[in-house]
N, C-alpha and C. Protein backbone atom coordinates (compact mmCIF):
# COMPACT_ATOMS: atom_id res chain seq x y z
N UNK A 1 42.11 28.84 -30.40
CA UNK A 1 41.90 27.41 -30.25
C UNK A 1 42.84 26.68 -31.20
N UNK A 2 43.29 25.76 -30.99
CA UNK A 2 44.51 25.29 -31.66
C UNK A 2 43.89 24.04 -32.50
N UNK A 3 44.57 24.35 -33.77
CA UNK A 3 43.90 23.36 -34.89
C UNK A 3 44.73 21.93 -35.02
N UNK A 4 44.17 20.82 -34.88
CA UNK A 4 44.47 19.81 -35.29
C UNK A 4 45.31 18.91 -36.07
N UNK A 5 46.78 18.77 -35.92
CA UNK A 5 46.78 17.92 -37.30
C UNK A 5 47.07 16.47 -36.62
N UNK A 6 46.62 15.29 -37.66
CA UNK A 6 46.00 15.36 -38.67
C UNK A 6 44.58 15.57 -39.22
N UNK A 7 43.94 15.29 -37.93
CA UNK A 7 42.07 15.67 -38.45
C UNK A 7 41.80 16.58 -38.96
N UNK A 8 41.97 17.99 -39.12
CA UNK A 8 41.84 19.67 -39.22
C UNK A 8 42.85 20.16 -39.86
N UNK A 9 43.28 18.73 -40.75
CA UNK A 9 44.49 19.41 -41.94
C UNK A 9 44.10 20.77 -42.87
N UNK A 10 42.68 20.14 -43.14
CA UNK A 10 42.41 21.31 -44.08
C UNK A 10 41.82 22.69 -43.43
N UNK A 11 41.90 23.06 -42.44
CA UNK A 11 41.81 23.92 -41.68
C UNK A 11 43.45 24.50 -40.97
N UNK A 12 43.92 23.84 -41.36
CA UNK A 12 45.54 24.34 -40.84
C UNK A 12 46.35 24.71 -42.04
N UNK A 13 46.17 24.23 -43.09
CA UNK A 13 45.94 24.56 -44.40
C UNK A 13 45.97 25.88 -44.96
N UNK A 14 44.67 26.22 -44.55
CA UNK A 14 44.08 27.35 -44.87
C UNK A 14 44.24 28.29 -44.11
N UNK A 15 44.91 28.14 -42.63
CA UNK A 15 45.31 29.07 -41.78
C UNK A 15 46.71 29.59 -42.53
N UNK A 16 47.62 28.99 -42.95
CA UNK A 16 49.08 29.04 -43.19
C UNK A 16 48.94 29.60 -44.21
N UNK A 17 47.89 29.73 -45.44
CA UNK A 17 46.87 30.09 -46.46
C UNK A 17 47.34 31.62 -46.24
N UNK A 18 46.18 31.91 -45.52
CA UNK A 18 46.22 33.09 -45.08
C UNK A 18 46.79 34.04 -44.34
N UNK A 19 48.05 33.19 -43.76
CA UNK A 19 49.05 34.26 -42.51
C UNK A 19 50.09 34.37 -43.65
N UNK A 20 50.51 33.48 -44.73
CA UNK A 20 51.70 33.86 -45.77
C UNK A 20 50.90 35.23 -46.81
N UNK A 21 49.64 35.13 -46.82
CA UNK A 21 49.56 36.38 -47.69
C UNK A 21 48.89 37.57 -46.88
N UNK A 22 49.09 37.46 -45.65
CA UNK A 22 49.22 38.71 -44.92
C UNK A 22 50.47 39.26 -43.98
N UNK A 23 51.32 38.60 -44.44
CA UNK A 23 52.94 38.64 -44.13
C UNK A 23 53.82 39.57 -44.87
N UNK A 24 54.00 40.97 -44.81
CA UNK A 24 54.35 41.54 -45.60
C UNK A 24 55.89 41.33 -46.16
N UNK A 25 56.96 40.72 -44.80
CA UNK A 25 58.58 39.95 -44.97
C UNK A 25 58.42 38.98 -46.56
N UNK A 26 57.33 37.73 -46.38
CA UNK A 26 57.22 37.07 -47.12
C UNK A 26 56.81 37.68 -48.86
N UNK A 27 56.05 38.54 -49.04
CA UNK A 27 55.83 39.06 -49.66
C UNK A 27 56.93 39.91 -50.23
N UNK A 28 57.43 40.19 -49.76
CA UNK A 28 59.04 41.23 -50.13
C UNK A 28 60.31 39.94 -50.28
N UNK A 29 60.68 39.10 -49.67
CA UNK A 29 61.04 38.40 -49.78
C UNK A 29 60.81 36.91 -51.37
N UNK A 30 60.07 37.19 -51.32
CA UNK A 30 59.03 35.74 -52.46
C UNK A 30 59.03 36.76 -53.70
N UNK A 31 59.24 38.37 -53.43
CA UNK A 31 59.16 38.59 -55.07
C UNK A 31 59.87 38.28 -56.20
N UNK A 32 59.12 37.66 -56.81
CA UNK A 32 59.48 36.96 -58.46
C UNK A 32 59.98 35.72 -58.34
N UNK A 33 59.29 34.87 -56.91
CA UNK A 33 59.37 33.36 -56.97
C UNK A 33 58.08 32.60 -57.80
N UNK A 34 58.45 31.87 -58.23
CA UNK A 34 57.70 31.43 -59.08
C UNK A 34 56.78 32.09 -60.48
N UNK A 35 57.99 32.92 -60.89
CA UNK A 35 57.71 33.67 -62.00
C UNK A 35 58.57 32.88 -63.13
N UNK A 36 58.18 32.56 -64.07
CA UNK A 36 58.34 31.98 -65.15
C UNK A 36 59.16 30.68 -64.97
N UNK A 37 58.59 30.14 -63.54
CA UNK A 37 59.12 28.19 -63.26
C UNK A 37 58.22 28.41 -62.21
N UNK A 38 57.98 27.28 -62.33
CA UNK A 38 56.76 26.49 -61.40
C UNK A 38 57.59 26.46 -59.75
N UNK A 39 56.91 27.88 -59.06
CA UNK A 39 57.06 27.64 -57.75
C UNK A 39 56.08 27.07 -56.86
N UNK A 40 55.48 26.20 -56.82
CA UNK A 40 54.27 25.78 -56.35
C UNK A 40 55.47 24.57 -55.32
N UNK A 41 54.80 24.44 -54.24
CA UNK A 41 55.39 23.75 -53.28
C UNK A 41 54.00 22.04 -53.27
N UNK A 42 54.83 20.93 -52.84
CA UNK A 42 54.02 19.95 -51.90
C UNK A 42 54.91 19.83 -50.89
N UNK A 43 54.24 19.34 -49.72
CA UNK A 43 54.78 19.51 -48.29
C UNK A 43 53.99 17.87 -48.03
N UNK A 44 54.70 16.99 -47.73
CA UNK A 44 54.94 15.63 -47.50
C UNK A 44 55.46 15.48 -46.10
N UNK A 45 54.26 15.40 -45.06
CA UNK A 45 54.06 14.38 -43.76
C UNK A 45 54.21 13.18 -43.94
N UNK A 46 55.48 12.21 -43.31
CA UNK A 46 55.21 10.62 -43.94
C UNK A 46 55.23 10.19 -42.56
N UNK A 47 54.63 9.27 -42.42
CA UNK A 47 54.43 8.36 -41.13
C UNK A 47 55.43 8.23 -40.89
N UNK A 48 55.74 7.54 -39.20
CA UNK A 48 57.17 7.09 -39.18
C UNK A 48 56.58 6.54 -37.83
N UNK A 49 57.63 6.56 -36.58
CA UNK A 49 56.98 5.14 -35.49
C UNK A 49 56.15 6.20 -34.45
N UNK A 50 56.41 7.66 -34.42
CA UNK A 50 55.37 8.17 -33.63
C UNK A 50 54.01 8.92 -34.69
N UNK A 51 54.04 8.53 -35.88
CA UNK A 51 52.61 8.86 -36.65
C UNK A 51 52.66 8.03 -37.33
N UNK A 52 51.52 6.77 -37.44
CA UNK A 52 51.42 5.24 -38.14
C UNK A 52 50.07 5.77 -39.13
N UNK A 53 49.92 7.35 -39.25
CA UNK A 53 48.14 7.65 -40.33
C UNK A 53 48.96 7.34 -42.02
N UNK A 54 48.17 7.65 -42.67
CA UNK A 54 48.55 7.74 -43.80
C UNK A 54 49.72 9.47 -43.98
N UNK A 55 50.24 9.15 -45.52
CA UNK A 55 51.01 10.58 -45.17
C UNK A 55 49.80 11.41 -45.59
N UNK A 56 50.63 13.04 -45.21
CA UNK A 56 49.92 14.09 -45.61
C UNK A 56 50.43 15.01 -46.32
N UNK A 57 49.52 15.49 -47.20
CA UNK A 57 50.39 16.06 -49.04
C UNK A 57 49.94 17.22 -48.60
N UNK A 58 50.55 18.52 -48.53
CA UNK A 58 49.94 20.02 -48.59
C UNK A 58 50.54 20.64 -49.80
N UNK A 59 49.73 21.04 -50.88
CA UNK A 59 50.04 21.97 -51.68
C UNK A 59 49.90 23.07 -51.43
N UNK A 60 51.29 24.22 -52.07
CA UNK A 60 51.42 25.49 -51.61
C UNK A 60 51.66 26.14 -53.11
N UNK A 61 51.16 26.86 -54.02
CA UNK A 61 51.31 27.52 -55.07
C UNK A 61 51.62 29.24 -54.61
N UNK A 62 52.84 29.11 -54.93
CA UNK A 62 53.14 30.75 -54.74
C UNK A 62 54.11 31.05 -55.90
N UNK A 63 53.82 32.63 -55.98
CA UNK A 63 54.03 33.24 -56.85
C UNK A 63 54.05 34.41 -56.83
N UNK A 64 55.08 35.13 -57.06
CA UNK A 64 55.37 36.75 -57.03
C UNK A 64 55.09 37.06 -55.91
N UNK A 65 55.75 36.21 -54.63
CA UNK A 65 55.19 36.63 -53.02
C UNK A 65 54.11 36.52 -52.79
N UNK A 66 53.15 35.74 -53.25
CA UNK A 66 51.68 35.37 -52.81
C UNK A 66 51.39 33.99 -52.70
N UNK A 67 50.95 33.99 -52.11
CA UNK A 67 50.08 32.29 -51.93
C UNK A 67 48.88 32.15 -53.16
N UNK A 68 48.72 31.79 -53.72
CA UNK A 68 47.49 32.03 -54.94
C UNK A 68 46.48 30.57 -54.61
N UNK A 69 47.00 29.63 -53.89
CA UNK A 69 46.78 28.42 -53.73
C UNK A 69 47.33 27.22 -52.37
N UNK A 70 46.48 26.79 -51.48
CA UNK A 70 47.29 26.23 -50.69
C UNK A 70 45.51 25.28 -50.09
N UNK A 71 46.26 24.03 -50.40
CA UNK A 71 44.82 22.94 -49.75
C UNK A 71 45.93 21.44 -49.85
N UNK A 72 44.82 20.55 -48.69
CA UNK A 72 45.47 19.40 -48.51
C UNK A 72 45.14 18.49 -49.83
N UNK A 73 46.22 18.03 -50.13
CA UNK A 73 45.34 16.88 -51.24
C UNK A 73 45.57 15.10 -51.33
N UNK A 74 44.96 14.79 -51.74
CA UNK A 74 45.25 12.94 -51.14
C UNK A 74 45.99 12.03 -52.20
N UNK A 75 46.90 12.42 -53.04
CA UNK A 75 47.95 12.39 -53.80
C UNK A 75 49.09 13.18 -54.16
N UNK A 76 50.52 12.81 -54.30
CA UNK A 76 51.36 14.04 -54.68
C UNK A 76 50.76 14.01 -56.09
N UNK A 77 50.35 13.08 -57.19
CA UNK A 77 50.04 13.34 -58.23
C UNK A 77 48.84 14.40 -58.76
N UNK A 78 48.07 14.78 -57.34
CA UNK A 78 46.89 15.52 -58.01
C UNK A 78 47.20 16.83 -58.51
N UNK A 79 48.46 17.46 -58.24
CA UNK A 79 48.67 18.93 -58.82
C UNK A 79 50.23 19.03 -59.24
N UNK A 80 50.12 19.93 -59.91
CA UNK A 80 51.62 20.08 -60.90
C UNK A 80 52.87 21.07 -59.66
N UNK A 81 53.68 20.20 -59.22
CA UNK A 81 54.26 21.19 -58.48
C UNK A 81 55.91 21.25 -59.12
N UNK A 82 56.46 22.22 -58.73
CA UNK A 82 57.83 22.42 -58.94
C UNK A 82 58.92 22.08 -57.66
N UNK A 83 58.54 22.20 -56.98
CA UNK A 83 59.04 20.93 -55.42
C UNK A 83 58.77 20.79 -54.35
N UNK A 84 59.18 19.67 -54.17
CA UNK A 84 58.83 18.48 -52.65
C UNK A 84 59.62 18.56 -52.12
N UNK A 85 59.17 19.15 -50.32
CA UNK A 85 59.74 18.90 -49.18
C UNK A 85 59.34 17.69 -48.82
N UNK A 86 60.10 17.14 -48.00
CA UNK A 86 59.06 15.71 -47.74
C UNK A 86 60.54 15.31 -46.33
N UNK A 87 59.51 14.57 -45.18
CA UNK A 87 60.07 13.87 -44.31
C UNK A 87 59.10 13.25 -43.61
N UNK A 88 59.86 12.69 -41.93
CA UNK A 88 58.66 11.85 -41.40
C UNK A 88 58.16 13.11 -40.37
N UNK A 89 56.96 12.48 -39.94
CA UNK A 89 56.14 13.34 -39.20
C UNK A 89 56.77 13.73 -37.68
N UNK A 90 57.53 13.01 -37.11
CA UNK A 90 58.40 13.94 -35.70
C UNK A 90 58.68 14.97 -36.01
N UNK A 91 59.80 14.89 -37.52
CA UNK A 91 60.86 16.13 -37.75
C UNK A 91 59.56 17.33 -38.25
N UNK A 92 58.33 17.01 -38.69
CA UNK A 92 57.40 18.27 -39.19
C UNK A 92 57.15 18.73 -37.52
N UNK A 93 57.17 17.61 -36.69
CA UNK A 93 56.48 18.37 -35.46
C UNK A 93 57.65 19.37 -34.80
N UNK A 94 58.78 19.04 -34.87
CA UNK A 94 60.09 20.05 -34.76
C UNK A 94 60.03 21.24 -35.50
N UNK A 95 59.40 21.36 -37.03
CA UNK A 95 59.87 22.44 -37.75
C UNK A 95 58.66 23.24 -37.36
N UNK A 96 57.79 22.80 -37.63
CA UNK A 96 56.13 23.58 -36.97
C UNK A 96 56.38 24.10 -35.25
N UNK A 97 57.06 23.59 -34.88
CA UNK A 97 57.22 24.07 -33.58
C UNK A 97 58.68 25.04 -33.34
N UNK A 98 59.32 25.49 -34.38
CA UNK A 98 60.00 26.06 -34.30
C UNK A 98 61.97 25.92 -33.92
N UNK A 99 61.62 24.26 -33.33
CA UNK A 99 62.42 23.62 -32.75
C UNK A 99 63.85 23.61 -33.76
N UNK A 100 63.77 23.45 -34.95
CA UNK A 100 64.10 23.46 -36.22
C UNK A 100 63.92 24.20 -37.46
N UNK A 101 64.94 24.49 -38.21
CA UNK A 101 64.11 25.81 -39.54
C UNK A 101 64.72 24.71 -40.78
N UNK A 102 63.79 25.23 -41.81
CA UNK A 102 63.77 24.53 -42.99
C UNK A 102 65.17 24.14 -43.36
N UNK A 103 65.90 24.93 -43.95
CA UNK A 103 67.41 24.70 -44.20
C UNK A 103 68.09 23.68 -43.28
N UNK A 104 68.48 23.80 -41.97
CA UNK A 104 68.72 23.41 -41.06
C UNK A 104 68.30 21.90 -40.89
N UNK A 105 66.80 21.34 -41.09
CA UNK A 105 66.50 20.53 -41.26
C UNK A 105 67.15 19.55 -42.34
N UNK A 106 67.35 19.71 -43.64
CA UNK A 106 67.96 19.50 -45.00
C UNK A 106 69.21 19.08 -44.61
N UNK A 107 69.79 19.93 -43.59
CA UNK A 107 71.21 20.06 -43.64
C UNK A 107 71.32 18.93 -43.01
N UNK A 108 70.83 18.48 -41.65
CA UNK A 108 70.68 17.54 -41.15
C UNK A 108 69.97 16.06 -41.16
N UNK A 109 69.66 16.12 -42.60
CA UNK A 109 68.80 14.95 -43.25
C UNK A 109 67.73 14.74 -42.89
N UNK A 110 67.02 15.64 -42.18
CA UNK A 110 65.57 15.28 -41.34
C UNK A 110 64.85 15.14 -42.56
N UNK A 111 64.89 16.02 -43.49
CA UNK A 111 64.15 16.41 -44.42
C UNK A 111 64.82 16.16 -46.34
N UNK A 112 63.96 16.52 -46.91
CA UNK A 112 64.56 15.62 -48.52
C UNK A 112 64.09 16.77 -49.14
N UNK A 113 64.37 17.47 -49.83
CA UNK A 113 64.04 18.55 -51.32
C UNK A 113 64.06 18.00 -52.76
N UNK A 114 63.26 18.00 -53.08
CA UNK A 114 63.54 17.92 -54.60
C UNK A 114 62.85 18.98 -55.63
N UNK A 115 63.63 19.45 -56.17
CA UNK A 115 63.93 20.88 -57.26
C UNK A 115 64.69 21.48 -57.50
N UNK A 116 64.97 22.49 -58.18
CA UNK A 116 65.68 22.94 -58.16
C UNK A 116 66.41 23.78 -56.91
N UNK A 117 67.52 23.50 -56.52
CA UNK A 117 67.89 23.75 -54.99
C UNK A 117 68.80 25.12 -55.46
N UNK A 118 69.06 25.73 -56.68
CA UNK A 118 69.58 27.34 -56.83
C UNK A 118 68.38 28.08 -56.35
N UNK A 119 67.37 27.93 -57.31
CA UNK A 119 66.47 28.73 -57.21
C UNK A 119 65.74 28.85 -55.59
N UNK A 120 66.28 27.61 -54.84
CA UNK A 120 65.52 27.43 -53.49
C UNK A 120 67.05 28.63 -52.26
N UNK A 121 68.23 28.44 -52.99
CA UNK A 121 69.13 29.00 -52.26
C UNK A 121 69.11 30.38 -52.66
N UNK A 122 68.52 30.99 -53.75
CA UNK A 122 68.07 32.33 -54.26
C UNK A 122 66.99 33.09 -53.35
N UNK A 123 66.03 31.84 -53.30
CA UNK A 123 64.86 32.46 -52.05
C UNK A 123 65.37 31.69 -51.28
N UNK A 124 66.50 31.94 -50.37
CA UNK A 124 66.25 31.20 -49.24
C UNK A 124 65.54 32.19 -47.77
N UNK A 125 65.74 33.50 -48.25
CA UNK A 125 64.93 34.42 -47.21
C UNK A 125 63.33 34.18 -47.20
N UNK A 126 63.18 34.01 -48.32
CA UNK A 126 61.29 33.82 -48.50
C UNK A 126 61.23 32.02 -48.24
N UNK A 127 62.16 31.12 -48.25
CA UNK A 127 61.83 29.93 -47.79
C UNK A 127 61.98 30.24 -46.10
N UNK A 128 62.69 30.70 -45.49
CA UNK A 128 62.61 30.34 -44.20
C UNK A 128 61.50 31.20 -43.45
N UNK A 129 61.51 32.65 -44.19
CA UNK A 129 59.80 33.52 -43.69
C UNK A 129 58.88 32.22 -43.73
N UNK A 130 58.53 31.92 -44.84
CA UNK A 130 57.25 31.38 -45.16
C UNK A 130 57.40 29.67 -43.57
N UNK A 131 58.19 28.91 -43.72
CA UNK A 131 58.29 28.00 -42.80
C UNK A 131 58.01 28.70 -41.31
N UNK A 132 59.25 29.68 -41.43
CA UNK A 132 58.50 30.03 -39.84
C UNK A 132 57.35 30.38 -39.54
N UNK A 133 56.60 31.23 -40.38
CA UNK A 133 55.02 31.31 -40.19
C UNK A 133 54.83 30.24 -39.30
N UNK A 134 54.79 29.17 -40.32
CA UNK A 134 53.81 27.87 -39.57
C UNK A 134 53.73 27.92 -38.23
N UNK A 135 54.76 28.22 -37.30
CA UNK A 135 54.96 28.07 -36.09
C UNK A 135 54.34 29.10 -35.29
N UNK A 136 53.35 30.12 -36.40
CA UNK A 136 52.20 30.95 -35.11
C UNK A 136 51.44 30.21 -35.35
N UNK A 137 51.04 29.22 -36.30
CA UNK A 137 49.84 28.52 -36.03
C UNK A 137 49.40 27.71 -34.76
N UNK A 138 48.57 27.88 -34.08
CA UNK A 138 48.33 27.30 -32.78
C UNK A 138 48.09 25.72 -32.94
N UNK A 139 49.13 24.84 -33.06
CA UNK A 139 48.81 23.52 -33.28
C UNK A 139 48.73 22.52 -32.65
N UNK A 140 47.96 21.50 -32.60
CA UNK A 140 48.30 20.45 -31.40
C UNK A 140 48.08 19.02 -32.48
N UNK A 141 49.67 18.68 -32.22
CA UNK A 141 49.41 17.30 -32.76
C UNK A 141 49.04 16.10 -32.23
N UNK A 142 48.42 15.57 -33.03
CA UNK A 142 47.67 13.89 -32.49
C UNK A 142 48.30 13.21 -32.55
N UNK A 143 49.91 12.90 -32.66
CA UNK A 143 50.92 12.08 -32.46
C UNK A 143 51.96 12.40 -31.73
């Protein structure tokens, strides 16, 4: 049954939760990300003219190839992250759908990074595992 966004954020959440730490690529890939610097991700949905909701903040804390942490939260200020993806909500419905991969997106301005972008071109195998996941999630968007 295909989960919701935006209503069933925190249920899509927690799906992506759990398919990155049963991903063994990601796991081999992510080892010794976020070992001694803050690899913790926010993931920034921003409205734009086909999603008018508020945005949507997903925190992702990983570390040594694990997810240790991943929930929606209703500020970028509520948790300490080391960087922000962030764009408007079409281009998330492109990357979630496979239409588009993380890098690719960047390259093409869909999307904005802020962090350190070595350490993101170091993992860039465990950044694009972990993004493509999203795209088994069975999703249906409300915009």
């Amino acid at each position: 049954m295909a989960i919701k966004l935006p209503s069933e954020a925190d249920d899509w959440i927690g799906t992506w939760h759990e398919q990155l730490n049963d991903n063994e690529d990601f796991e081999r890939a992510a080892s010794g990300w976020g070992v001694e610097f803050n690899g913790a991700f926010l993931f920034e949905i921003q409205p734009d003219n086909a999603y008018d909701g508020e945005p949507l903040y997903f925190f992702v804390d990983l570390i040594d190839g694990k997810c240790t942490r991943a929930r929606q939260i209703d500020t970028p200020t509520s948790e300490n992250f080391g960087f922000r993806y962030y764009g408007p909500a079409t281009h998330w419905k492109h990357l979630i759908r496979g239409d588009v991969n993380a890098a690719e997106g960047r390259r093409k301005e869909k999307f904005e990074l802020d962090g350190d972008i070595q350490k993101v071109l170091q993992y860039s195998e465990a950044i694009q595992v972990m993004t493509e996941n999203a795209r088994y999630i069975d999703t249906k968007f409300e915009y």
